[in-house]
Every structure is written in structure tokens, then in C-alpha cells.
N, C-alpha and C. Protein backbone atom coordinates (compact mmCIF):
# COMPACT_ATOMS: atom_id res chain seq x y z
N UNK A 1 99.60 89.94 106.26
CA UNK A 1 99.62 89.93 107.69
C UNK A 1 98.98 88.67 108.23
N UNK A 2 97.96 88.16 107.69
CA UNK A 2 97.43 87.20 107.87
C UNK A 2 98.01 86.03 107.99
N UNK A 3 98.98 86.13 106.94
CA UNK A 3 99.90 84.65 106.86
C UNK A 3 101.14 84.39 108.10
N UNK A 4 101.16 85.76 108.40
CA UNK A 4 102.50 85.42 109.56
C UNK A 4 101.65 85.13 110.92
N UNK A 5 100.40 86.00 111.06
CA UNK A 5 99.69 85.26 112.27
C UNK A 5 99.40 84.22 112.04
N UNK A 6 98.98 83.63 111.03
CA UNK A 6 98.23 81.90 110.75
C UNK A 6 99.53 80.89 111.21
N UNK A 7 100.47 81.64 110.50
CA UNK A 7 102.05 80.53 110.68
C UNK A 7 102.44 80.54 112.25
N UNK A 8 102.16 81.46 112.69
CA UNK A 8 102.72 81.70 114.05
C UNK A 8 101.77 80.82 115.47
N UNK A 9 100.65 80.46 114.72
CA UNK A 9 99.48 79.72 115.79
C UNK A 9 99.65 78.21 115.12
N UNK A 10 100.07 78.12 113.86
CA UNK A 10 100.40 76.95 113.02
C UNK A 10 98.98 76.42 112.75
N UNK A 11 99.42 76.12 111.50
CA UNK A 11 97.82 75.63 110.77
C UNK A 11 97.20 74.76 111.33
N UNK A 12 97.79 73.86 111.25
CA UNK A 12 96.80 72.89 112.22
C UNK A 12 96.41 73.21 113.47
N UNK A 13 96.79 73.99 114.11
CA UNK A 13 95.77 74.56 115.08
C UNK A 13 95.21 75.05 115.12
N UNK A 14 94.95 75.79 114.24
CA UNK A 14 93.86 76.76 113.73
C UNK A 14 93.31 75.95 113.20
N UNK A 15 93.05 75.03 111.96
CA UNK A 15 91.72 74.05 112.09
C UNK A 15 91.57 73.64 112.69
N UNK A 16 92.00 72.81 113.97
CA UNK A 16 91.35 72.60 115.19
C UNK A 16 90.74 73.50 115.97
N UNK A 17 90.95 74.60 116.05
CA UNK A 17 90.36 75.94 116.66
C UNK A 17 88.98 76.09 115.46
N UNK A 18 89.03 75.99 114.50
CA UNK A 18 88.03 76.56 113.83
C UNK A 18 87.02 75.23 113.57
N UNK A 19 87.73 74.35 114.00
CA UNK A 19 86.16 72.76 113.72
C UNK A 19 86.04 72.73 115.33
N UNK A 20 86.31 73.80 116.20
CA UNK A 20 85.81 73.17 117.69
C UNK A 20 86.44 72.36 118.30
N UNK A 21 87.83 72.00 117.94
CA UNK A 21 88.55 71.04 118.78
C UNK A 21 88.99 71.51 119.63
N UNK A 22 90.09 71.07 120.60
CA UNK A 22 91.07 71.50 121.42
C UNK A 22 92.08 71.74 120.79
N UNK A 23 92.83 72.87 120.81
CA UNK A 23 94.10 72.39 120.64
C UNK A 23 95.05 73.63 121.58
N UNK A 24 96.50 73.63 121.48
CA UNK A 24 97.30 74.84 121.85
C UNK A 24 97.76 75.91 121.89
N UNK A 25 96.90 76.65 122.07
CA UNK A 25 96.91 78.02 121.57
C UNK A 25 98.43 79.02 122.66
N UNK A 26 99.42 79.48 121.79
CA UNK A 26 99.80 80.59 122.74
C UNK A 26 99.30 81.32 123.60
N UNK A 27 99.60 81.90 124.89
CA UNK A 27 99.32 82.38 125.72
C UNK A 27 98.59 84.11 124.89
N UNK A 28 99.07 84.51 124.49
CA UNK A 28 99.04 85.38 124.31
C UNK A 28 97.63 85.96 123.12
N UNK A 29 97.13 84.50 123.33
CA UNK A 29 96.30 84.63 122.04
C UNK A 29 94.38 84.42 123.09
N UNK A 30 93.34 85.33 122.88
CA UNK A 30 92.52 85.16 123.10
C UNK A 30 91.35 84.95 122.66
N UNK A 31 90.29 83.10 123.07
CA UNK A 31 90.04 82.35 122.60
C UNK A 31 88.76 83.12 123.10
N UNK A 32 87.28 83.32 122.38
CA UNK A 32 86.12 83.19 122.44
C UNK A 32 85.41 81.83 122.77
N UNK A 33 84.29 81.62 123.74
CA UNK A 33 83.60 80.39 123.56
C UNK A 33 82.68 80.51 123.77
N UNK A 34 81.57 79.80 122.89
CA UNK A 34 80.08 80.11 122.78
C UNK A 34 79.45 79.02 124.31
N UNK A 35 78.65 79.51 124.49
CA UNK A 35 77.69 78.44 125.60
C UNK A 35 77.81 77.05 125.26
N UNK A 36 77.66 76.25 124.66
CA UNK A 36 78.21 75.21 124.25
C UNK A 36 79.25 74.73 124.62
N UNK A 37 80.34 75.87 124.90
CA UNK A 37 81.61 75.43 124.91
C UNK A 37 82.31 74.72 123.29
N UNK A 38 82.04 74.89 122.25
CA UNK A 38 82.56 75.68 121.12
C UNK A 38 83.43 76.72 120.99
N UNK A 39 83.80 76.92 119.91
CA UNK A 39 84.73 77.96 119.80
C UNK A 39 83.86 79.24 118.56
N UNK A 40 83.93 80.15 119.52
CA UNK A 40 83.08 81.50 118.80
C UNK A 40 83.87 82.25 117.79
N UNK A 41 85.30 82.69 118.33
CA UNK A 41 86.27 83.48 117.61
C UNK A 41 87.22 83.52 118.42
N UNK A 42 88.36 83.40 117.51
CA UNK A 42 89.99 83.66 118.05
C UNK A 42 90.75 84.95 118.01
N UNK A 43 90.76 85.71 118.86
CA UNK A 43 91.05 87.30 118.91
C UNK A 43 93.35 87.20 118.71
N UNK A 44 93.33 87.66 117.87
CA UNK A 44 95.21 87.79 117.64
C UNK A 44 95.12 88.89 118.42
N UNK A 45 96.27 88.64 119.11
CA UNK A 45 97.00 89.85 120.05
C UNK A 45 97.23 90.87 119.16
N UNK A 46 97.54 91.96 120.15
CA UNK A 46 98.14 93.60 119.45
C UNK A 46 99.10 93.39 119.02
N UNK A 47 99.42 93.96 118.00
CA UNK A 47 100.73 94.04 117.51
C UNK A 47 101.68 95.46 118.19
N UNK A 48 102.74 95.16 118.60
CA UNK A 48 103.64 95.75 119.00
C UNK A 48 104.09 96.33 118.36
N UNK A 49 104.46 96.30 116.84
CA UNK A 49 105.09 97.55 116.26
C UNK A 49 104.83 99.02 116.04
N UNK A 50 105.41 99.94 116.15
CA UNK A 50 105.34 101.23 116.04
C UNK A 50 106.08 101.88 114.74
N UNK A 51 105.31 102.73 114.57
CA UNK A 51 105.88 103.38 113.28
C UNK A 51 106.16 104.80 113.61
N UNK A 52 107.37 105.15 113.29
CA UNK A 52 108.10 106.20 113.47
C UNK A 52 108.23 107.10 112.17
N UNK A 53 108.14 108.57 112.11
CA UNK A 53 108.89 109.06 111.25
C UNK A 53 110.01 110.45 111.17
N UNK A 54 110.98 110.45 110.54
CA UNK A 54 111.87 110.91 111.00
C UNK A 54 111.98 112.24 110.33
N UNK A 55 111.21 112.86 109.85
CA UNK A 55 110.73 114.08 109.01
C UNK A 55 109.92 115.07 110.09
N UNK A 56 109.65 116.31 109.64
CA UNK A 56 109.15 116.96 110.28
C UNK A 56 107.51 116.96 110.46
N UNK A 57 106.55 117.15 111.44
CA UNK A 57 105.34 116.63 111.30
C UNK A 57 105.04 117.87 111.18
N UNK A 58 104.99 119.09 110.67
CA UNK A 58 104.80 120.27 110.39
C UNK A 58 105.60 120.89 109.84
N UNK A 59 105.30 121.59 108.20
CA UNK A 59 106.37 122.62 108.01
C UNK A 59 105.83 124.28 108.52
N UNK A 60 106.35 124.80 108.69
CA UNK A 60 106.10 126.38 109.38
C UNK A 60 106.19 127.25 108.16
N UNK A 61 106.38 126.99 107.00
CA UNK A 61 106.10 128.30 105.92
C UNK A 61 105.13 127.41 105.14
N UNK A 62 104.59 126.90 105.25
CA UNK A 62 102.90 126.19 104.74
C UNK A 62 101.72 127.04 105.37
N UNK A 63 101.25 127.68 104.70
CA UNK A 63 99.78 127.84 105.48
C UNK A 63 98.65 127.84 104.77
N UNK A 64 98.03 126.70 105.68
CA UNK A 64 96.62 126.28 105.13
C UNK A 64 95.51 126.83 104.25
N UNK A 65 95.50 127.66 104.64
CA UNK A 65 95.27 128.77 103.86
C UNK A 65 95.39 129.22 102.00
N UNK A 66 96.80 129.42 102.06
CA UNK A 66 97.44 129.45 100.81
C UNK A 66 97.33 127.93 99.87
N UNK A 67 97.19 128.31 98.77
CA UNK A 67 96.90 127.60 97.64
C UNK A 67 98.82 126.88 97.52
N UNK A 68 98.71 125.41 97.42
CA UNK A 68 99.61 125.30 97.21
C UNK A 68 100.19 125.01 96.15
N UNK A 69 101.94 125.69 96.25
CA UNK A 69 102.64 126.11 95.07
C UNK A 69 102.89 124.95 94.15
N UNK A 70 102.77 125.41 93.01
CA UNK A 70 103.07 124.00 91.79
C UNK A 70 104.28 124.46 91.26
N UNK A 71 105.23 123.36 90.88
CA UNK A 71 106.70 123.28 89.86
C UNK A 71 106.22 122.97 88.04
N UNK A 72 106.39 123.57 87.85
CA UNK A 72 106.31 122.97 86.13
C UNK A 72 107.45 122.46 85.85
N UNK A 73 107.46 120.97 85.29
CA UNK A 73 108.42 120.37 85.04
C UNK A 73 108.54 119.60 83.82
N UNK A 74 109.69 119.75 82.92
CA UNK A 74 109.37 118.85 81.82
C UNK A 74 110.31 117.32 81.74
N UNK A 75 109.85 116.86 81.48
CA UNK A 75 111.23 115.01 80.99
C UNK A 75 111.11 115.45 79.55
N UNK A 76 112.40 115.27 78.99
CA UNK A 76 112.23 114.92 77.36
C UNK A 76 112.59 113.00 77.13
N UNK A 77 112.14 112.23 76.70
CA UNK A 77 112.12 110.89 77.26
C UNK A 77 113.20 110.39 75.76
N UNK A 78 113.69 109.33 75.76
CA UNK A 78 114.38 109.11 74.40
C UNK A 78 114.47 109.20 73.35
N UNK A 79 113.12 109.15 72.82
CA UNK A 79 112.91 109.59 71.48
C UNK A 79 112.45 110.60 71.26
N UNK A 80 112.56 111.66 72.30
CA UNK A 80 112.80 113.53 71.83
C UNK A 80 111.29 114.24 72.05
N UNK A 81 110.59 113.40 72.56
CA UNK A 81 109.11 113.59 72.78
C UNK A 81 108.98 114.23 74.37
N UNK A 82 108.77 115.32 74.74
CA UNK A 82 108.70 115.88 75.82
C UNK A 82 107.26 115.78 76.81
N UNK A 83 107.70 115.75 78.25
CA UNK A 83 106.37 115.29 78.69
C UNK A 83 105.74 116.26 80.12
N UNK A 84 105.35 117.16 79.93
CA UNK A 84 105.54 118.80 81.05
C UNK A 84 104.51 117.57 82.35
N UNK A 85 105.01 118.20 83.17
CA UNK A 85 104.31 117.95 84.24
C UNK A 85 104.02 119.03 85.37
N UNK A 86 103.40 119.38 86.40
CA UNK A 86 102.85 120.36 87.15
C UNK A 86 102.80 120.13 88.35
N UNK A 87 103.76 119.67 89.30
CA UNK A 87 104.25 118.81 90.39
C UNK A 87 104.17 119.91 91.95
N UNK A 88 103.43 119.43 92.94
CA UNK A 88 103.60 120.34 94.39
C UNK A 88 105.30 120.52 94.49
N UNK A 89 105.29 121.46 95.56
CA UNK A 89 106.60 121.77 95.96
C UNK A 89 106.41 120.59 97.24
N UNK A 90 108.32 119.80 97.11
CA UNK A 90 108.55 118.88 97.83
C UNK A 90 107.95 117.60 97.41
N UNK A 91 107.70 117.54 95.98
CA UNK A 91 107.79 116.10 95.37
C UNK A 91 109.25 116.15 94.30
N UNK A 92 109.70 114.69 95.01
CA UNK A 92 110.79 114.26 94.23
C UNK A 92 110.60 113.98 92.80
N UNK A 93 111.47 114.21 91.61
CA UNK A 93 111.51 114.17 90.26
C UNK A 93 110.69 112.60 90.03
N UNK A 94 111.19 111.70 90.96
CA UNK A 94 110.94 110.35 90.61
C UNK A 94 108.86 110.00 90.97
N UNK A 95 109.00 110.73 91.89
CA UNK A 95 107.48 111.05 91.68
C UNK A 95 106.71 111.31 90.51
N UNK A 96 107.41 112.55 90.42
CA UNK A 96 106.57 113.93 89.77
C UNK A 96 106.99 112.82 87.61
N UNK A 97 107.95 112.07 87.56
CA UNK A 97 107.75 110.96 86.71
C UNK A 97 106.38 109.92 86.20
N UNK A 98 106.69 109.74 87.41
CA UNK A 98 105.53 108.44 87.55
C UNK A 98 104.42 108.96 87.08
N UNK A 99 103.97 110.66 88.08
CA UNK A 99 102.41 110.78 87.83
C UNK A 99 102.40 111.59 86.88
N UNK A 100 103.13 111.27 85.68
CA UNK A 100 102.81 111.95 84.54
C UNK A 100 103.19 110.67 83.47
N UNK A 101 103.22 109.45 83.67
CA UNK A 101 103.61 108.06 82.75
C UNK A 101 104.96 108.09 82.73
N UNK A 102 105.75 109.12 82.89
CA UNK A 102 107.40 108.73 81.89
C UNK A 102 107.58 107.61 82.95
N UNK A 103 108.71 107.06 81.89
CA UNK A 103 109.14 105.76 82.12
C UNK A 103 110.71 105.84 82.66
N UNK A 104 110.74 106.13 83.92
CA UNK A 104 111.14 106.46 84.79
C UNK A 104 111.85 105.40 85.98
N UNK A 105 112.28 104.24 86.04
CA UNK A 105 112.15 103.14 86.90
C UNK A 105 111.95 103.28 88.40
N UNK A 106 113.07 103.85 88.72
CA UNK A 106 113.27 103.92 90.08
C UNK A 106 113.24 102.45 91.46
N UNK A 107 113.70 101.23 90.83
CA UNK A 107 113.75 99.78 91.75
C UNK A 107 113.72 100.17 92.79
N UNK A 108 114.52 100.96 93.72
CA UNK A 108 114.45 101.11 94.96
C UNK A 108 113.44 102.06 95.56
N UNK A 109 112.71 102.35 95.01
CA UNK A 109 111.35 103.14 95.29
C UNK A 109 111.84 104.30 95.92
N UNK A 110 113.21 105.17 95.54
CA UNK A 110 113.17 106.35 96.36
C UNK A 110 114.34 106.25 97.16
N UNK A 111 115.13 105.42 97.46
CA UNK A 111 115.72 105.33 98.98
C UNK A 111 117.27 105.33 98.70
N UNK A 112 117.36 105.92 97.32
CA UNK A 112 119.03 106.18 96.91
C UNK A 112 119.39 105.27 96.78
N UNK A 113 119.04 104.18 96.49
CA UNK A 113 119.98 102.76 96.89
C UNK A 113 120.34 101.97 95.13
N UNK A 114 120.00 102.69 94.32
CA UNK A 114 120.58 102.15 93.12
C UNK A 114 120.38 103.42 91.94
N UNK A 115 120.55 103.11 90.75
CA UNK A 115 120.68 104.13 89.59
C UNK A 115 120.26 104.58 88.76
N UNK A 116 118.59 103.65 88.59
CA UNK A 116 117.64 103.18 88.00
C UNK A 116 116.72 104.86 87.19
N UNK A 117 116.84 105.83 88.31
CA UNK A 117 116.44 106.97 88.05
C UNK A 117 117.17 107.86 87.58
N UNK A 118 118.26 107.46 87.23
CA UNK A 118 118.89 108.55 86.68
C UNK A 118 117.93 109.50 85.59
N UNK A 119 118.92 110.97 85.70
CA UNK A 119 118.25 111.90 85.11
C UNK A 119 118.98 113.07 84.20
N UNK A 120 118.83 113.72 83.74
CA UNK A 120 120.26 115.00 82.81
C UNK A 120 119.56 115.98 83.17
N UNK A 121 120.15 117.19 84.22
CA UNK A 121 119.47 118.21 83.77
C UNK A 121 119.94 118.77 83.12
N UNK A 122 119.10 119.51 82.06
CA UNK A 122 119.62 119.58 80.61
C UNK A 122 120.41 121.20 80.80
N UNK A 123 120.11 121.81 81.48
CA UNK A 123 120.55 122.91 81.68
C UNK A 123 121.27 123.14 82.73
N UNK A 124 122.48 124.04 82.51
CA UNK A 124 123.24 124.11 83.47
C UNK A 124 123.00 125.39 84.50
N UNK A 125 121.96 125.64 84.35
CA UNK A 125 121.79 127.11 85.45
C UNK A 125 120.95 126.68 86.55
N UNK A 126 120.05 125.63 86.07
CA UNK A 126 119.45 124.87 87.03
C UNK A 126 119.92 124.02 87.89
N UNK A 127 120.88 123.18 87.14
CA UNK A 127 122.13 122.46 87.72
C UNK A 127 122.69 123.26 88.87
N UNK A 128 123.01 124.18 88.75
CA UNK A 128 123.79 124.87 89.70
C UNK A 128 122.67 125.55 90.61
N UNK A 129 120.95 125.21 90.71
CA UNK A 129 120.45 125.90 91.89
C UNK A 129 119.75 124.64 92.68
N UNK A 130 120.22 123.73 92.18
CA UNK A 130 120.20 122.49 93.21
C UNK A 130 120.60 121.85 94.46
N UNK A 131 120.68 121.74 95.31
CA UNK A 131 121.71 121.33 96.44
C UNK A 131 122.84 120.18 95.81
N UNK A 132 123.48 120.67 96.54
CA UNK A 132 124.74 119.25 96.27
C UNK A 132 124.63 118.18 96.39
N UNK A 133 124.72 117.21 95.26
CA UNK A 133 124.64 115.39 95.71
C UNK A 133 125.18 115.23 97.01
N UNK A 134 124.58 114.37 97.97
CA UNK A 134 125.12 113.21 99.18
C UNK A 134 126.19 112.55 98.57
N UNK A 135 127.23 111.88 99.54
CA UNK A 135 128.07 111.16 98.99
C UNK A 135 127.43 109.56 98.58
N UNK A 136 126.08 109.48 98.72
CA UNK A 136 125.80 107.99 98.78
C UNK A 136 124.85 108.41 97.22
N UNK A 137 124.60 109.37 96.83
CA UNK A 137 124.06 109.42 95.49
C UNK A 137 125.20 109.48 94.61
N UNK A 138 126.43 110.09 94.92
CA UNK A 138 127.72 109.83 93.77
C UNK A 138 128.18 108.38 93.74
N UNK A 139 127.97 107.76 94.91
CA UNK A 139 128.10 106.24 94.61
C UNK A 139 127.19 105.63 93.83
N UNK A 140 125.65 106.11 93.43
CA UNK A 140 125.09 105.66 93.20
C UNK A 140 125.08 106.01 91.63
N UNK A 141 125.19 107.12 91.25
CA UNK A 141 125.01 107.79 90.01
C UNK A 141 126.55 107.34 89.15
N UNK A 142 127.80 106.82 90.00
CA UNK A 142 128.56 106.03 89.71
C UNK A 142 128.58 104.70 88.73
N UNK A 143 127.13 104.17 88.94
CA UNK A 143 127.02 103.17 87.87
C UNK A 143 125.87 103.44 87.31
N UNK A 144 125.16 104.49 87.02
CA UNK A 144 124.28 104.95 85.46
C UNK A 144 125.37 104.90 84.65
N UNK A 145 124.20 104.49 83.31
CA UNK A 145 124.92 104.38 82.00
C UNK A 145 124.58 105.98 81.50
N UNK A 146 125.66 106.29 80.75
CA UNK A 146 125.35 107.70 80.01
C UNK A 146 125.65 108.73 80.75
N UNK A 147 126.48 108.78 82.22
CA UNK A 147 126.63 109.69 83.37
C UNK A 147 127.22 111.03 82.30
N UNK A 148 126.75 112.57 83.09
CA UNK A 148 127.17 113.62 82.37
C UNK A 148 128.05 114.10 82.93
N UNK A 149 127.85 115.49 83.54
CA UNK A 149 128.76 116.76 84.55
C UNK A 149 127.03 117.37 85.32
N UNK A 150 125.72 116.71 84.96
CA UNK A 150 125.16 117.22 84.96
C UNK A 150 123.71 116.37 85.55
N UNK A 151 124.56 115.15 85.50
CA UNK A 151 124.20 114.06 85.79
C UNK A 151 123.41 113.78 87.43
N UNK A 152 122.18 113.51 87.79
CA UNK A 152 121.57 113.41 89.11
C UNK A 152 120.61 112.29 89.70
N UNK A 153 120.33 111.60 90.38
CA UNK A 153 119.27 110.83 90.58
C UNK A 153 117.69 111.07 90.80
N UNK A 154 116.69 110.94 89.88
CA UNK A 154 115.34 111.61 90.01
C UNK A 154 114.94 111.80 91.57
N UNK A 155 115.08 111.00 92.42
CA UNK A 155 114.15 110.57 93.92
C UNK A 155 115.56 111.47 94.40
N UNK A 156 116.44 112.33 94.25
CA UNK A 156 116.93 113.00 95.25
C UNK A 156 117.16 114.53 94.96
N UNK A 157 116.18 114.75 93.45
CA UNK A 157 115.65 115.80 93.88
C UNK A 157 114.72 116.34 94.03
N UNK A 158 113.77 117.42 94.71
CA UNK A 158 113.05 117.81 95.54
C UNK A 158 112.31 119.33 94.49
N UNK A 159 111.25 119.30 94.58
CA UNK A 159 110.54 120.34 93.75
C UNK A 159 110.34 121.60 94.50
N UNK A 160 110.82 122.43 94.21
CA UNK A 160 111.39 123.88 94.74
C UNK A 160 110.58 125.21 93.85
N UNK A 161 110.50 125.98 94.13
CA UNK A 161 109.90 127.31 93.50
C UNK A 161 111.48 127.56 92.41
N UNK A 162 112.84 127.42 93.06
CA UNK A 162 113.60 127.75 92.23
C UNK A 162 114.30 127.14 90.81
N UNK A 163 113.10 125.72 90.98
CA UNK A 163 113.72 124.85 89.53
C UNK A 163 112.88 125.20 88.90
N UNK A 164 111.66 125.86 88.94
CA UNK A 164 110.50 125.99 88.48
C UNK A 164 110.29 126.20 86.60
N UNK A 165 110.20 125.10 86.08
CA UNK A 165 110.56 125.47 84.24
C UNK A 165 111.89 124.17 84.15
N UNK A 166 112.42 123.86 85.10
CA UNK A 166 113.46 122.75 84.96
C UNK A 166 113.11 121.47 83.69
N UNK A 167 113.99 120.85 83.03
CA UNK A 167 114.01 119.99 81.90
C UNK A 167 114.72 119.32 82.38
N UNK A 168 114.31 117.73 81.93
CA UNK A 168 115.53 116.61 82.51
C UNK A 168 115.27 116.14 81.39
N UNK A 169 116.30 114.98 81.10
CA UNK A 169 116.52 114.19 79.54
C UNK A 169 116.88 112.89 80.28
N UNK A 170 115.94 111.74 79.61
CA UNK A 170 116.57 110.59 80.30
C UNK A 170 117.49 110.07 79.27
N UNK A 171 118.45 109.45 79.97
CA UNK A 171 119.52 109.05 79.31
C UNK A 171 119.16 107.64 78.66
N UNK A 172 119.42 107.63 77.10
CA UNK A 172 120.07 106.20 76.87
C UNK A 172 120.31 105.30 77.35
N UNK A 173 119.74 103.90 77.24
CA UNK A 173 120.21 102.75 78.09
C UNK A 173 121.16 102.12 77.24
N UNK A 174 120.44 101.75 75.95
CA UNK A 174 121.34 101.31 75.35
C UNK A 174 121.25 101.70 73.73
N UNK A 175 122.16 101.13 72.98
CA UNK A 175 123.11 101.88 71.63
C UNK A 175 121.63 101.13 70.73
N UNK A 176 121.56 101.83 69.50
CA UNK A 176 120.66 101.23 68.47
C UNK A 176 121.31 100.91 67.15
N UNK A 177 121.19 99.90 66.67
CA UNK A 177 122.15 99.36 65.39
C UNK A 177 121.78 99.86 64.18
């Protein structure tokens, strides 16, 4: 943050601001001055941006109260070594990865936008108590290597009381000679 305000007053005016010179400060920027007439401190304006979010700021079957519910979840990772994890309800697989080490990528940090997380659920009963892929995760799960019938992206699914015991298998990247 620092660097886009410094660039935005431009360096050299800011060492002139900071050895006591004169120099041109934007309007918008407010200058401290000691008795001397020196320069005390340079106050950066507010920042205008706002942060929005587009989720609910309360869920209504949460209560504070109640201990909250855990998913048991396992990865079996490539070389057949399984790794259980114990994940809140409403953390994504690609999470509930991470904070247990598997090696898990996920480049786009979550936001569907590539394939990196792919996942197998290994079972098909679970498979079927999942919600239905988006059409922008079949585009996406479109270019994993190793795609199944069974085939899903970690960050789009969501930890539920009803996967609860769920197994994923990460797929193969590549062939061994």
C-alpha cells in the first residue's frame, strides 16, 4: 500500500517533503508543520474503497451456543497413503486439504477459475449426495488430467453433515516409467 501512495505523491516529493523543502503536494494530501515552519508529518488521504460481501452475514441454523459440527474427511494422495482430516461444516475440500498438508494446489485460490484441484470421489453414493457441478466447473474440470464420471473440483465442494466419512483420491499427474 505504501508503494502506490509513495508513487502517487512521486518520490521526489516526498524527499523534499521529508528534508523540509517545498515541494507539490496534491490537494488532497494533508501537510503537518512544526513552529519552525518545517515539515512535522504528511497525513495520506482516506482511502475510498469499500469492501463488499456477497454472502450471507448470518446463517439462521447456527447457534452460538451449539458446538460446531465437524466433517471427517479423508484424501488418499498418490502413493496410496491416506490423510483423514476433521473439517467445520462449510469448508471447501480445497481448504479442508491445505489444513491437513495434502498437496493439493489449487492456483486460483478457490475461485473456479482453473483445474489445479481436482479431486475423485472415490465413492459413488457420495457422488450422488453432492450438488450438481456449475457449468463453469465442467469447463473447468474439462482440462484435469485423469478426469473420471466422478470427477469434481476440491474449492467447489462444501463440507456438509451429509458427506460426512467422504474419501477423495487425487489423481495422477503424470505416467511413471
Amino acid at each position: 500500500m505504501w508503494v502506490s501512495r509513495i508513487s502517487s505523491l512521486g518520490f521526489q516529493a516526498f524527499r523534499l517533503l521529508t528534508q523540509g523543502q517545498v515541494a507539490i503536494v496534491p490537494r488532497n494530501y494533508d501537510i503537518r508543520r512544526t513552529s519552525a515552519g518545517g515539515i512535522q508529518s504528511l497525513l495520506w488521504p482516506q482511502q475510498k474503497h469499500q469492501y463488499f460481501c456477497t454472502t450471507a452475514a448470518t446463517n439462521s441454523s447456527y447457534n452460538e451456543d451449539e458446538e460446531m459440527q465437524m466433517v471427517n474427511v479423508t484424501f488418499v494422495e498418490k502413493d496410496g497413503t491416506e490423510v483423514h482430516a476433521e473439517v467445520p461444516v462449510g469448508t471447501n475440500m480445497l481448504e479442508a486439504a491445505h489444513s491437513v498438508d495434502v498437496e493439493l494446489e489449487g492456483a486460483c485460490e478457490g475461485s473456479c477459475a482453473c483445474s489445479t484441484c481436482h479431486v475423485i470421489v472415490m465413492d459413488m453414493s457420495y457422488y450422488n449426495k453432492l450438488p450438481d457441478p456449475m457449468d463453469e466447473e465442467y469447463d473447468m474440470l474439462d482440462l484435469a488430467f485423469g478426469l473420471t464420471k466422478t470427477s469434481r473440483l476440491g474449492c467447489q465442494i462444501e463440507a456438509t453433515p451429509e458427506i460426512d466419512g467422504i474419501r477423495f483420491a487425487l489423481p495422477v499427474t503424470r505416467l511413471t516409467p
